[in-house]
Protein backbone atom coordinates (compact mmCIF):
# COMPACT_ATOMS: atom_id res chain seq x y z
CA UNK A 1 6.10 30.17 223.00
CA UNK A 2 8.95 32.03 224.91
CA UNK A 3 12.59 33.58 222.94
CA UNK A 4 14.05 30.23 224.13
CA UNK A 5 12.26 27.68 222.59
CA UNK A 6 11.54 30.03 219.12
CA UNK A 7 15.17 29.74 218.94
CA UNK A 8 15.39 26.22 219.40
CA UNK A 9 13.26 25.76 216.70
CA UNK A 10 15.16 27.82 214.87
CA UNK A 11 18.04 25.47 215.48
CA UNK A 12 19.99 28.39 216.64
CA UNK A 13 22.20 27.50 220.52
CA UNK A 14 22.75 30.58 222.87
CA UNK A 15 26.38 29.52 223.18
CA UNK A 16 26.64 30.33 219.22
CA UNK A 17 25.75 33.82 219.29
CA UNK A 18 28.41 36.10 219.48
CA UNK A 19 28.33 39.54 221.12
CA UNK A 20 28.81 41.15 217.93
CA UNK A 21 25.86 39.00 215.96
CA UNK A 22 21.96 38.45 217.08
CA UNK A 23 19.34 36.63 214.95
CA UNK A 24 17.54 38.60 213.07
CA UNK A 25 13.78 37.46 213.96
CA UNK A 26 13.96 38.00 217.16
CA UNK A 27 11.78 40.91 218.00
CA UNK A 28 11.67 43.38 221.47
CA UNK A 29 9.64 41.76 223.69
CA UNK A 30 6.57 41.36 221.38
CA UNK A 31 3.95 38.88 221.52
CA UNK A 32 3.36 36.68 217.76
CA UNK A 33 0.33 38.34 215.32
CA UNK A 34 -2.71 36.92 216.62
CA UNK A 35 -3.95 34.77 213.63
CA UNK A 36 -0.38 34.25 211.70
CA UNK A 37 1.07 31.78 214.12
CA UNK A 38 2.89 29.13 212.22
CA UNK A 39 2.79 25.50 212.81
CA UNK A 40 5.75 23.21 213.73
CA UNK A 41 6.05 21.77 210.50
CA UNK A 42 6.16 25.64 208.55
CA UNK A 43 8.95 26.23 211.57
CA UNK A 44 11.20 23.11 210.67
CA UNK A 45 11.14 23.54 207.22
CA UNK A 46 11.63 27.45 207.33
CA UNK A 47 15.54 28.45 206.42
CA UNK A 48 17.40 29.76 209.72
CA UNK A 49 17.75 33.41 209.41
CA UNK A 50 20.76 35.49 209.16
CA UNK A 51 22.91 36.74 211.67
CA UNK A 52 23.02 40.19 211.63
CA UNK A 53 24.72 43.17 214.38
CA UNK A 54 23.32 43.35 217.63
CA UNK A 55 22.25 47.07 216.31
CA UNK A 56 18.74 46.39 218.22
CA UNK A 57 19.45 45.13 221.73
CA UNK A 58 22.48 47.63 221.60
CA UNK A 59 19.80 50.53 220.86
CA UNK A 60 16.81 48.75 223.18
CA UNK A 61 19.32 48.83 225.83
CA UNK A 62 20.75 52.48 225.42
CA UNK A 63 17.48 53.82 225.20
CA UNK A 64 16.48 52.42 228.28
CA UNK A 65 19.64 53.48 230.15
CA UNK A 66 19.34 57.50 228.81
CA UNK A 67 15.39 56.81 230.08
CA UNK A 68 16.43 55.83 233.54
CA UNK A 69 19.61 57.97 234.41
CA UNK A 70 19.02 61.16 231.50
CA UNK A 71 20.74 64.04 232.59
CA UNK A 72 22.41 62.19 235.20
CA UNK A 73 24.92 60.58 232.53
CA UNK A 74 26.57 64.60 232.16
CA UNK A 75 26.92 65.06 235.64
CA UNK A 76 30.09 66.55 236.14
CA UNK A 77 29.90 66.49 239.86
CA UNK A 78 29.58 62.81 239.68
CA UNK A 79 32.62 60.74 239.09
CA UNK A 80 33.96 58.61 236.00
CA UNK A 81 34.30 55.42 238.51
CA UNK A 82 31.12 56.23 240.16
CA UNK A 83 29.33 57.02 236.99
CA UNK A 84 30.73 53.83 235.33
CA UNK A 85 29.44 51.43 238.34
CA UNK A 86 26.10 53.16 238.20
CA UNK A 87 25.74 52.86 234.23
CA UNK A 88 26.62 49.11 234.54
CA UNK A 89 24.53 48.22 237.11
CA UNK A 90 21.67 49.64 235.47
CA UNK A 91 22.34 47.95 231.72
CA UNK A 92 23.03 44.87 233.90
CA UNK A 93 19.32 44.73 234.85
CA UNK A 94 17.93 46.06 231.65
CA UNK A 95 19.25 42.92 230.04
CA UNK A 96 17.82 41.02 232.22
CA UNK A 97 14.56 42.34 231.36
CA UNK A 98 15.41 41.70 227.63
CA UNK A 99 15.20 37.99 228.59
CA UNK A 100 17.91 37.37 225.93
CA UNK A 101 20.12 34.28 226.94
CA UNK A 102 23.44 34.99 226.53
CA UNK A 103 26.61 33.82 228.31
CA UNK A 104 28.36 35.12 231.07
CA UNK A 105 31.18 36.30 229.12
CA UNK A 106 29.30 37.72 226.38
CA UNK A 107 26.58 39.64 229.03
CA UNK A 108 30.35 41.51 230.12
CA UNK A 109 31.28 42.43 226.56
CA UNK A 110 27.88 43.87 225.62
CA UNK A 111 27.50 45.76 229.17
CA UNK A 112 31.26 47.06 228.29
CA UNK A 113 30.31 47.70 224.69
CA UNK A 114 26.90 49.70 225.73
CA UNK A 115 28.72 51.74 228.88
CA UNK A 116 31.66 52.71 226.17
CA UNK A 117 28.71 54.22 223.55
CA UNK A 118 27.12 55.70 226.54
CA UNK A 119 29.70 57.41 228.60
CA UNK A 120 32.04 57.27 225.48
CA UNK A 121 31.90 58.30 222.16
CA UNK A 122 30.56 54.97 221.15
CA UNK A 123 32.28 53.89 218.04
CA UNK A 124 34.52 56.92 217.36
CA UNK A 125 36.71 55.30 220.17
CA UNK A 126 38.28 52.68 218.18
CA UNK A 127 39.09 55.13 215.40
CA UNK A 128 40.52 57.72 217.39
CA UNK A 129 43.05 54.77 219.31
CA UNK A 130 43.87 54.04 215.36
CA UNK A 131 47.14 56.26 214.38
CA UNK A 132 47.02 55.54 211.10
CA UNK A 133 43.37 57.32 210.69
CA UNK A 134 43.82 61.63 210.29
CA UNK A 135 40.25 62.12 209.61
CA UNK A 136 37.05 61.12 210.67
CA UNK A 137 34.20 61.71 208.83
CA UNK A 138 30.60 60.79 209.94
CA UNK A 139 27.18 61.23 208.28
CA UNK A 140 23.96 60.14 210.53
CA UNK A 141 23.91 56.65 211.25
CA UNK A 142 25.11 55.47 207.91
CA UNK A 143 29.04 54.05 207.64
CA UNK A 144 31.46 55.66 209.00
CA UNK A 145 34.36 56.80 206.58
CA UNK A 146 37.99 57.75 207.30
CA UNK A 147 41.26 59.24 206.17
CA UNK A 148 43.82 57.21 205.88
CA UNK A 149 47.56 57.57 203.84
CA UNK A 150 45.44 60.47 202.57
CA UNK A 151 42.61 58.84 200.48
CA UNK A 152 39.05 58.23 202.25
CA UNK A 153 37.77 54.66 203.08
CA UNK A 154 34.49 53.25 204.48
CA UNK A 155 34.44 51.40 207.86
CA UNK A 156 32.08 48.81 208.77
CA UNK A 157 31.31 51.18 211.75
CA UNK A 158 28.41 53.30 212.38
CA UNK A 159 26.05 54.89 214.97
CA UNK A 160 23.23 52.74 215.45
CA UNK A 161 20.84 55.75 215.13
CA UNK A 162 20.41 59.51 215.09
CA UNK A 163 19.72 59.54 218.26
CA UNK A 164 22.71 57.84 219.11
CA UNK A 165 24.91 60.38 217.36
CA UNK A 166 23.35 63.30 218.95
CA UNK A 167 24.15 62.51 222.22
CA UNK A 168 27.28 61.30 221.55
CA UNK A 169 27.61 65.07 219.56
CA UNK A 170 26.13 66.19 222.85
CA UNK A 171 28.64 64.72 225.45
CA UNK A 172 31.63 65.84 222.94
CA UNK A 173 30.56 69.70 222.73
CA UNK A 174 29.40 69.69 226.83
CA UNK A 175 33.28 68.37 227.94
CA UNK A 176 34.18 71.50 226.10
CA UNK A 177 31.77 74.37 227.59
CA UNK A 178 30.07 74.51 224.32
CA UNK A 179 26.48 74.04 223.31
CA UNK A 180 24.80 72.57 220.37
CA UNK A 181 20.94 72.99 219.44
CA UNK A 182 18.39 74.10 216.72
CA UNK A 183 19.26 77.59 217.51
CA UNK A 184 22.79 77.09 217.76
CA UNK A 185 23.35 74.29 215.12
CA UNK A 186 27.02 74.34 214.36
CA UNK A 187 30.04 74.52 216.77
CA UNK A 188 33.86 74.05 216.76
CA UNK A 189 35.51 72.45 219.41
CA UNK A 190 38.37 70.58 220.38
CA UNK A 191 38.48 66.65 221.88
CA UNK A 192 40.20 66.11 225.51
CA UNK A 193 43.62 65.11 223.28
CA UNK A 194 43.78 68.54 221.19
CA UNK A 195 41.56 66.77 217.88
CA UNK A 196 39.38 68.92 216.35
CA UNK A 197 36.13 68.53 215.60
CA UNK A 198 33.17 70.26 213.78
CA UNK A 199 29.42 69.35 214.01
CA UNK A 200 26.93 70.04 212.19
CA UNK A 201 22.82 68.96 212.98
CA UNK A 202 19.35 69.55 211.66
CA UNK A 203 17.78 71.72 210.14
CA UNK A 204 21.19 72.76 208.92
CA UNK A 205 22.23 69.15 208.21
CA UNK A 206 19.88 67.19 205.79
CA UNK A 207 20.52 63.88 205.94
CA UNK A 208 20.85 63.40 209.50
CA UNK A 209 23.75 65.13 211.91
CA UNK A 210 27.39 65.27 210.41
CA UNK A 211 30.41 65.24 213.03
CA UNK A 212 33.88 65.49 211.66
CA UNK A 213 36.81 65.09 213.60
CA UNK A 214 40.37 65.96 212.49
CA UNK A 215 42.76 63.64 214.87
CA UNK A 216 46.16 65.05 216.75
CA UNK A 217 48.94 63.60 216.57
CA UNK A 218 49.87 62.29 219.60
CA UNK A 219 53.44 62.83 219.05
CA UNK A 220 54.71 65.58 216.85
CA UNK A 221 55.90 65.08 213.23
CA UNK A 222 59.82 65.52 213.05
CA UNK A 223 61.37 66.20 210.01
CA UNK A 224 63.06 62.97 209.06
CA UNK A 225 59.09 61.82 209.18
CA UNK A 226 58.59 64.50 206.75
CA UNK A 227 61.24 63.55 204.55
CA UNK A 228 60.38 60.05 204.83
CA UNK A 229 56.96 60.91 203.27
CA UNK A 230 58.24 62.57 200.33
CA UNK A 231 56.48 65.89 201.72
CA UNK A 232 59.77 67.63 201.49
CA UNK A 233 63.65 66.49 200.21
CA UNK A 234 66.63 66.69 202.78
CA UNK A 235 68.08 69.84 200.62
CA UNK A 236 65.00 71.70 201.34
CA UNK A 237 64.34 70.45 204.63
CA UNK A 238 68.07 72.25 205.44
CA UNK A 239 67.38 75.48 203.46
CA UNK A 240 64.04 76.53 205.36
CA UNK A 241 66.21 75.40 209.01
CA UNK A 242 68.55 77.96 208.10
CA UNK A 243 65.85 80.21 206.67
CA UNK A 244 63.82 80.55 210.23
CA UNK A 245 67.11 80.47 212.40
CA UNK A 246 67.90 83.53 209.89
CA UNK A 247 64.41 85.12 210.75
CA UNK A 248 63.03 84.86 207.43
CA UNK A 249 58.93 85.79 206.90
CA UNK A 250 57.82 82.79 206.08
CA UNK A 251 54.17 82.01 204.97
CA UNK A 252 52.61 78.34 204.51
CA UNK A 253 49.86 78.22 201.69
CA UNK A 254 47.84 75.35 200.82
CA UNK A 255 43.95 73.83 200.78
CA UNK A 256 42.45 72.18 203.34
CA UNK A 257 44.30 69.12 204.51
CA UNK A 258 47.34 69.46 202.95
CA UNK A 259 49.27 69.89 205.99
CA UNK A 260 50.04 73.29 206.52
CA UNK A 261 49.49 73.00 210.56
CA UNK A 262 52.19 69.99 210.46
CA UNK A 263 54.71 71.51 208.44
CA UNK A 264 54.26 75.08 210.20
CA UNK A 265 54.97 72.67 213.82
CA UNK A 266 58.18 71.41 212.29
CA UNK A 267 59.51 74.76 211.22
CA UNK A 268 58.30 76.27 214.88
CA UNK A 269 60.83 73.87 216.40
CA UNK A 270 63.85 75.68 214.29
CA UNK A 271 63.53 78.49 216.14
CA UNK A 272 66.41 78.66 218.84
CA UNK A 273 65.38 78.59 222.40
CA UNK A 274 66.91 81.78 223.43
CA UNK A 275 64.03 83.47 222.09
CA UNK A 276 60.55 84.24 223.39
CA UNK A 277 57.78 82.89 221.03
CA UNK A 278 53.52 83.96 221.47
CA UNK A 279 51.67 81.37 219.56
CA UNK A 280 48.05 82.28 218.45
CA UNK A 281 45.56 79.63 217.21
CA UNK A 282 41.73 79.29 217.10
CA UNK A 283 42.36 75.40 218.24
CA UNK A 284 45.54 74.44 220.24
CA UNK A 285 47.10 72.60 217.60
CA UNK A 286 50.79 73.54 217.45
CA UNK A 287 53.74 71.21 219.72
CA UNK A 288 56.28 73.74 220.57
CA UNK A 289 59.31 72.21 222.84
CA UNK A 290 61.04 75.48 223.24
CA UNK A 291 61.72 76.33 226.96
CA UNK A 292 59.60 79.88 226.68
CA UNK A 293 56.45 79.87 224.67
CA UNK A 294 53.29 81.97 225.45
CA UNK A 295 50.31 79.89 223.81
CA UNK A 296 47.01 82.26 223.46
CA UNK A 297 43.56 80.59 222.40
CA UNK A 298 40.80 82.42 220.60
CA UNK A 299 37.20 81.97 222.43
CA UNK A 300 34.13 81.85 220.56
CA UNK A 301 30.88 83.54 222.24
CA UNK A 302 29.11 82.63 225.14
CA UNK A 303 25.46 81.57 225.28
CA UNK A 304 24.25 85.19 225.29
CA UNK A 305 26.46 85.98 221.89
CA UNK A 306 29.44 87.60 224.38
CA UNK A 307 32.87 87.55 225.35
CA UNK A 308 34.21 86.60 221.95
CA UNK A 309 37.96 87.10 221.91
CA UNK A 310 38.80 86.82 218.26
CA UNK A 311 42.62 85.75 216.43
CA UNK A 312 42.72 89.86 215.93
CA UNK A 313 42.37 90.65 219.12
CA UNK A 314 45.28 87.92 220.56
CA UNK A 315 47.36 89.57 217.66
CA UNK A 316 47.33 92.62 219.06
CA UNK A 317 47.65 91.46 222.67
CA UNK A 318 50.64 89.23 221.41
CA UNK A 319 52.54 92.63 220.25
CA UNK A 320 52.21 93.97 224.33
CA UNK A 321 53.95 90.50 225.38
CA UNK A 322 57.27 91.42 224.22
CA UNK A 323 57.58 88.19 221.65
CA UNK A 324 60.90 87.66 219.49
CA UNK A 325 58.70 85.56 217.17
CA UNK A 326 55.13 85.87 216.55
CA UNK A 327 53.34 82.03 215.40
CA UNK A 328 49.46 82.28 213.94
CA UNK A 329 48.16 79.16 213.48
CA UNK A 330 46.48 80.58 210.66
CA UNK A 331 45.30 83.64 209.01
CA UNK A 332 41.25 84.03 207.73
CA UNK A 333 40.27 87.39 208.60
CA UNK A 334 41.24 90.95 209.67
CA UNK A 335 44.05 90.04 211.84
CA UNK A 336 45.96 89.74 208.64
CA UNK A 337 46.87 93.47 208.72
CA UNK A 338 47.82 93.21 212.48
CA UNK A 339 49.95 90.66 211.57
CA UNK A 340 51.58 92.48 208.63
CA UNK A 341 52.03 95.34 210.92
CA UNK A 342 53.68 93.25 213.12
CA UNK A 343 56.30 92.08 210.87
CA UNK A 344 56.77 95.12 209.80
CA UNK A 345 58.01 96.46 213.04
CA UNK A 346 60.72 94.19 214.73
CA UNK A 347 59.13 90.84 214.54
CA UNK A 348 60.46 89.13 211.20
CA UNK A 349 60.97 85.94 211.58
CA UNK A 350 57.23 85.46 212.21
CA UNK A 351 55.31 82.26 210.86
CA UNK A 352 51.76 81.77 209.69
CA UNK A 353 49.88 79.70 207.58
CA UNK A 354 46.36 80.47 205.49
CA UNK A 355 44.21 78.59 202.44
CA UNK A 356 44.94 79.09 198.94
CA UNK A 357 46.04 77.00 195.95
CA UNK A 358 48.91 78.75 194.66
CA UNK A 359 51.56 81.52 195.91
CA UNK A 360 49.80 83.80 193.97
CA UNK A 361 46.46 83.62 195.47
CA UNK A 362 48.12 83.21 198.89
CA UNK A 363 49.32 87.19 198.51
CA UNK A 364 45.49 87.81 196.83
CA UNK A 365 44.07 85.90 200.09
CA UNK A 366 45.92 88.40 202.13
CA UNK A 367 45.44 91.79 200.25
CA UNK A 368 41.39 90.34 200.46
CA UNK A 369 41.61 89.38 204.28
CA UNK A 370 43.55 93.26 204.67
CA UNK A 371 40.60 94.93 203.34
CA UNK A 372 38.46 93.08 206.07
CA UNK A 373 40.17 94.46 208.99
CA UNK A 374 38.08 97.57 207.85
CA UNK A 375 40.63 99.78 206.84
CA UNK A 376 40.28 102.23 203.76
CA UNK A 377 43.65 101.36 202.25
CA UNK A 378 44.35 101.65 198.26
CA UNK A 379 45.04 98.68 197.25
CA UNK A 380 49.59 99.55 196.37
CA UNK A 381 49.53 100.75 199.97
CA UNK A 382 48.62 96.54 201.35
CA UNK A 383 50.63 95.40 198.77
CA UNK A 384 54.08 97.37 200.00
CA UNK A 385 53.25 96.09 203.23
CA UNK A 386 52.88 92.73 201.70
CA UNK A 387 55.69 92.84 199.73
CA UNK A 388 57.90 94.11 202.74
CA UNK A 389 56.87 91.64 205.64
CA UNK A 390 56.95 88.57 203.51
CA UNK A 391 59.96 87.08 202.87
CA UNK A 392 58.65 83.65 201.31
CA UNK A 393 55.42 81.49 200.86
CA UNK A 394 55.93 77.68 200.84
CA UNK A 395 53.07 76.23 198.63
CA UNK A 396 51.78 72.60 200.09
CA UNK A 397 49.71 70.18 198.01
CA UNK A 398 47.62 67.24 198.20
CA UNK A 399 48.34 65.21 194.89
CA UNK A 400 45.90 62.43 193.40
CA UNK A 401 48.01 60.06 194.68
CA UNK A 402 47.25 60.78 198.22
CA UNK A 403 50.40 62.21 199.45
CA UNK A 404 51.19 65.77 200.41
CA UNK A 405 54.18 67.42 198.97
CA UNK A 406 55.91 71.14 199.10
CA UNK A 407 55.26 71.96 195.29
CA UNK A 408 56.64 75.33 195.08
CA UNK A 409 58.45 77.83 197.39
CA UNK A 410 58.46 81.60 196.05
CA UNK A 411 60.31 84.21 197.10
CA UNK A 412 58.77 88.13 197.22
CA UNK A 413 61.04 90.22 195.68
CA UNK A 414 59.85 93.29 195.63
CA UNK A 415 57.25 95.95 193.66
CA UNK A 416 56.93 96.24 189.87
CA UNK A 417 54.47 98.80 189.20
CA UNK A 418 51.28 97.53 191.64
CA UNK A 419 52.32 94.13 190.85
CA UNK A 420 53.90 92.26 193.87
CA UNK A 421 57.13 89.62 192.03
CA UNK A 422 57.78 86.34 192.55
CA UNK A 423 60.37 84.93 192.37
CA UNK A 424 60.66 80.86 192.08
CA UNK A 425 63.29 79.10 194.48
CA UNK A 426 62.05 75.22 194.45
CA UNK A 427 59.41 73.97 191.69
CA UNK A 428 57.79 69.91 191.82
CA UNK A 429 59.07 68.34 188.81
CA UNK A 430 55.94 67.30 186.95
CA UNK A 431 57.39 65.06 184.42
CA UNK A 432 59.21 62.53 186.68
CA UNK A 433 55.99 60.53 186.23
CA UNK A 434 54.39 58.26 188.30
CA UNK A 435 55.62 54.99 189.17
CA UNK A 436 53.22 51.34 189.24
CA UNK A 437 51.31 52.37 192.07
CA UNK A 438 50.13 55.43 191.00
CA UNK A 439 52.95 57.73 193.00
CA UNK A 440 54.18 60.66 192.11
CA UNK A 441 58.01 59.76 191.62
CA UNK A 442 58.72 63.94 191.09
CA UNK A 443 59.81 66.07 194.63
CA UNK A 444 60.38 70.26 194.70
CA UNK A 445 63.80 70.84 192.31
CA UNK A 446 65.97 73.72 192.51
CA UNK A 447 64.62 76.55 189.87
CA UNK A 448 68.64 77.87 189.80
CA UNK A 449 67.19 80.91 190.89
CA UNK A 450 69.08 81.82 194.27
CA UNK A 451 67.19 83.78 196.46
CA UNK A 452 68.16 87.44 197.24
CA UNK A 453 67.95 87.00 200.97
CA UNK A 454 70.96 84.36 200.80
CA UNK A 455 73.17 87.61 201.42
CA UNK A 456 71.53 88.53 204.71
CA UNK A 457 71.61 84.58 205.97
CA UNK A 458 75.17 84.24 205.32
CA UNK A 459 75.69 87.30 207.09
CA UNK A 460 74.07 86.45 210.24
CA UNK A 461 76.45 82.96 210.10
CA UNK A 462 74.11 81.06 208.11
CA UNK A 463 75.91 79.42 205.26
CA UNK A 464 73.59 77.60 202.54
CA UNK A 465 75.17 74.43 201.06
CA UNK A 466 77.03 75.72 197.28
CA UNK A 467 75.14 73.00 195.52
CA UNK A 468 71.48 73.43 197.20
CA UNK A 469 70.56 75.60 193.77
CA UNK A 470 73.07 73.85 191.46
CA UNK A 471 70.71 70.91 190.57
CA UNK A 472 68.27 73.08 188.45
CA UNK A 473 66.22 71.29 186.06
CA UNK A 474 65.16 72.66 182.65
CA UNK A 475 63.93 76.02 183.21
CA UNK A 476 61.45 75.71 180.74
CA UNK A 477 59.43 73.35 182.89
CA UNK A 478 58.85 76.15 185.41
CA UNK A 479 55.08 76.78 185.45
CA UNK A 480 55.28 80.16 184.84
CA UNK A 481 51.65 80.85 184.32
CA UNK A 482 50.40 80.06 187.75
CA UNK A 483 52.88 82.81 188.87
């Protein structure tokens, strides 16, 4: 009995199935079980199956497209256009070995659908056109889950197999110059549209291959946006303008996601055109609009473990370029001492950002990443320099809530015995509450503590408003212990 007439039986009409739906029962081509044929009666009185994803035909097909064209799909002397007509012309004629009836319309959205997995990144596309998503997070061929407003949700999407994911992991890594294979099985790298992404495969990943992409913005975060999210108030928003037009240190401190990249981009665009800035990240991440900015890239090894060119050694490169201001993406390693070093000698005004919970572990972080660079030094002697090219640390959070928020910004004041002092500008006001939905109704409140460097801003022209430290809450809600 052909497909046709099984799904007659079945009371199921080609014009009803949809592109995204296939009936379950139907197998690949296979003849019935010799011996377990059923009889017409059994077949009218059976229920009609479910409708389910057309997962199979979609994985039939693509393996019999990588089987025909293989290598010939990363061809990089063949074109897009060229490679599209040739990838469509061949699914056209595997489905019409499938001997699946389907209409005319819906033969052109699965050929579309198939071609996009195939020459795309299959169903990463959709998420990546979504704005609202800021993380991407997939694990094998299970659902696909998501960041979105800051909390993680599942999508009904998925890779229809390992397979499927690896070659999609594949085509990502190869537009990039980067490899990925059992002797090689991690890699950063960075999408066509500056997203990053990090993958992960077997033996090294368990449960199947893990791919996690961190989306750009297409469009730079402005302040006001900032604002608008509660991330930061207007008052402070104005006091850290004037601090970086003042060429005040400033370090961002946070955990992952918190937005210390975004924040760091909004205070890169206070600094006045006039000057020269050398930007240094390990991923182009950063939107600078000045008119002269030198952006350097760190560059992982080659194939045969060479030509490395690490955040350390663009540091020191940067410090040859004659910058006014010198922007680090962020800090992880050894090139922390460069980049005291060069604050320390005609660059203040410099911006960086690096992991850590509080302000206090931010300046532990550093004394730590110091002591990799390799360098003997007692442990007073990083310290000074700590103490001397850091002006402030601006602590970001992610709350339970979902929403990121400046918590605390500390100011260094100096050395008491080996003990570097902080000194609390801006604290989030804890007991504001939460309102219905769970949000955190507090923002960062003035301390009343002004900061000693006010002196220097108004004399370079930079005059704070009177009543930006005025509004001081009870000092005894200052969390004091975490300092």
């Amino acid at each position: 009995m052909s497909l046709k007439d099984r799904m007659d039986r079945a009371g199921i009409r080609a014009e009803d199935l949809d592109p995204d739906a296939v009936v379950a029962s139907v197998p690949a081509r296979s003849a019935a079980v010799p011996g377990r044929a059923r009889t017409a009666p059994q077949m009218a009185n059976r229920t009609p199956p479910a409708v389910r994803p057309l997962s199979d035909l979609k994985l039939r097909a693509q393996d019999a497209l990588f089987a025909r064209l293989g290598h010939r799909l990363y061809d990089t002397g063949i074109g897009e256009d060229e490679m599209l007509v040739l990838v469509k012309a061949e699914l056209a004629q595997i489905l019409q070995d499938e001997e699946i009836p389907l209409t005319a319309e819906q033969h052109v959205r699965l050929v579309d659908e198939i071609a996009s997995n195939a020459l795309g990144y299959g169903p990463l596309e959709a998420l990546l056109e979504d704005d609202s998503i800021t993380e991407i997070m997939v694990l094998g061929d299970t659902p696909i889950f998501v960041e979105r407003d800051g909390r993680l949700h599942r999508t009904g999407a998925n890779f229809v197999s390992e397979e499927h994911l690896r070659r999609t992991i594949d085509r990502i890594v190869s537009q990039v110059g980067r490899r990925i294979d059992e002797s090689s099985p991690m890699v950063d790298a960075r999408l066509p549209d500056g997203s990053r992404i990090n993958a992960v495969i077997p033996p090294l990943a368990v449960d199947g291959s893990m791919l996690t992409v961190r989306k750009f913005a297409r469009t730079p975060f402005e302040v006001s946006e900032l604002i608008r999210f509660d991330t930061l108030t207007a008052a402070i928003a104005d006091f850290l303008d004037k601090a970086v037009k003042a060429r005040i240190t400033i370090l961002i401190s946070g955990g992952t996601g918190t937005g210390k990249t975004t924040l760091l981009n909004v205070l890169s665009g206070y600094v006045p055109d006039d000057e020269r800035i050398v930007s240094i990240e390990d991923s182009i991440e950063l939107q600078l609009r000045q008119a002269h900015v030198a952006r350097l890239e760190s560059r992982p090894p080659n194939i045969e473990g060479k030509g490395e060119v690490t955040i350390r050694d663009l540091v020191r490169n940067a410090l040859r370029m004659r910058p006014d201001r010198i922007i680090v993406g962020e800090v992880r390693g050894g090139e922390a001492l460069d980049m005291l070093q060069a604050m320390n000698t005609g660059h203040e005004g410099s911006l960086t950002t690096l992991h850590a919970n509080t302000p206090r572990d931010a300046l532990a972080r550093i004394e730590t990443m110091v002591l990799m660079a390799g360098m003997d030094l007692p442990h007073r002697a990083i310290r000074e320099q700590i103490s001397s090219a850091v002006d402030m640390v601006v602590q970001l959070s992610r709350l339970s809530d979902g929403t990121r928020r400046v918590t605390k910004i500390c100011e260094l004041t100096g050395m008491e015995g080996d003990v570097i002092q902080l000194s609390e500008i801006f604290n989030f006001d804890w007991e504001a509450g939460v309102d219905p939905a769970g949000r955190f109704k507090g923002s960062a409140k003035s301390t009343g503590i002004r900061p000693t460097f006010e002196k220097r801003m108004r004399e370079l022209g930079f005059e704070l408003d009177p009543n930006i430290f005025g509004s001081a809450f009870d000092l005894r809600h200052m969390d004091r212990a975490r300092l």
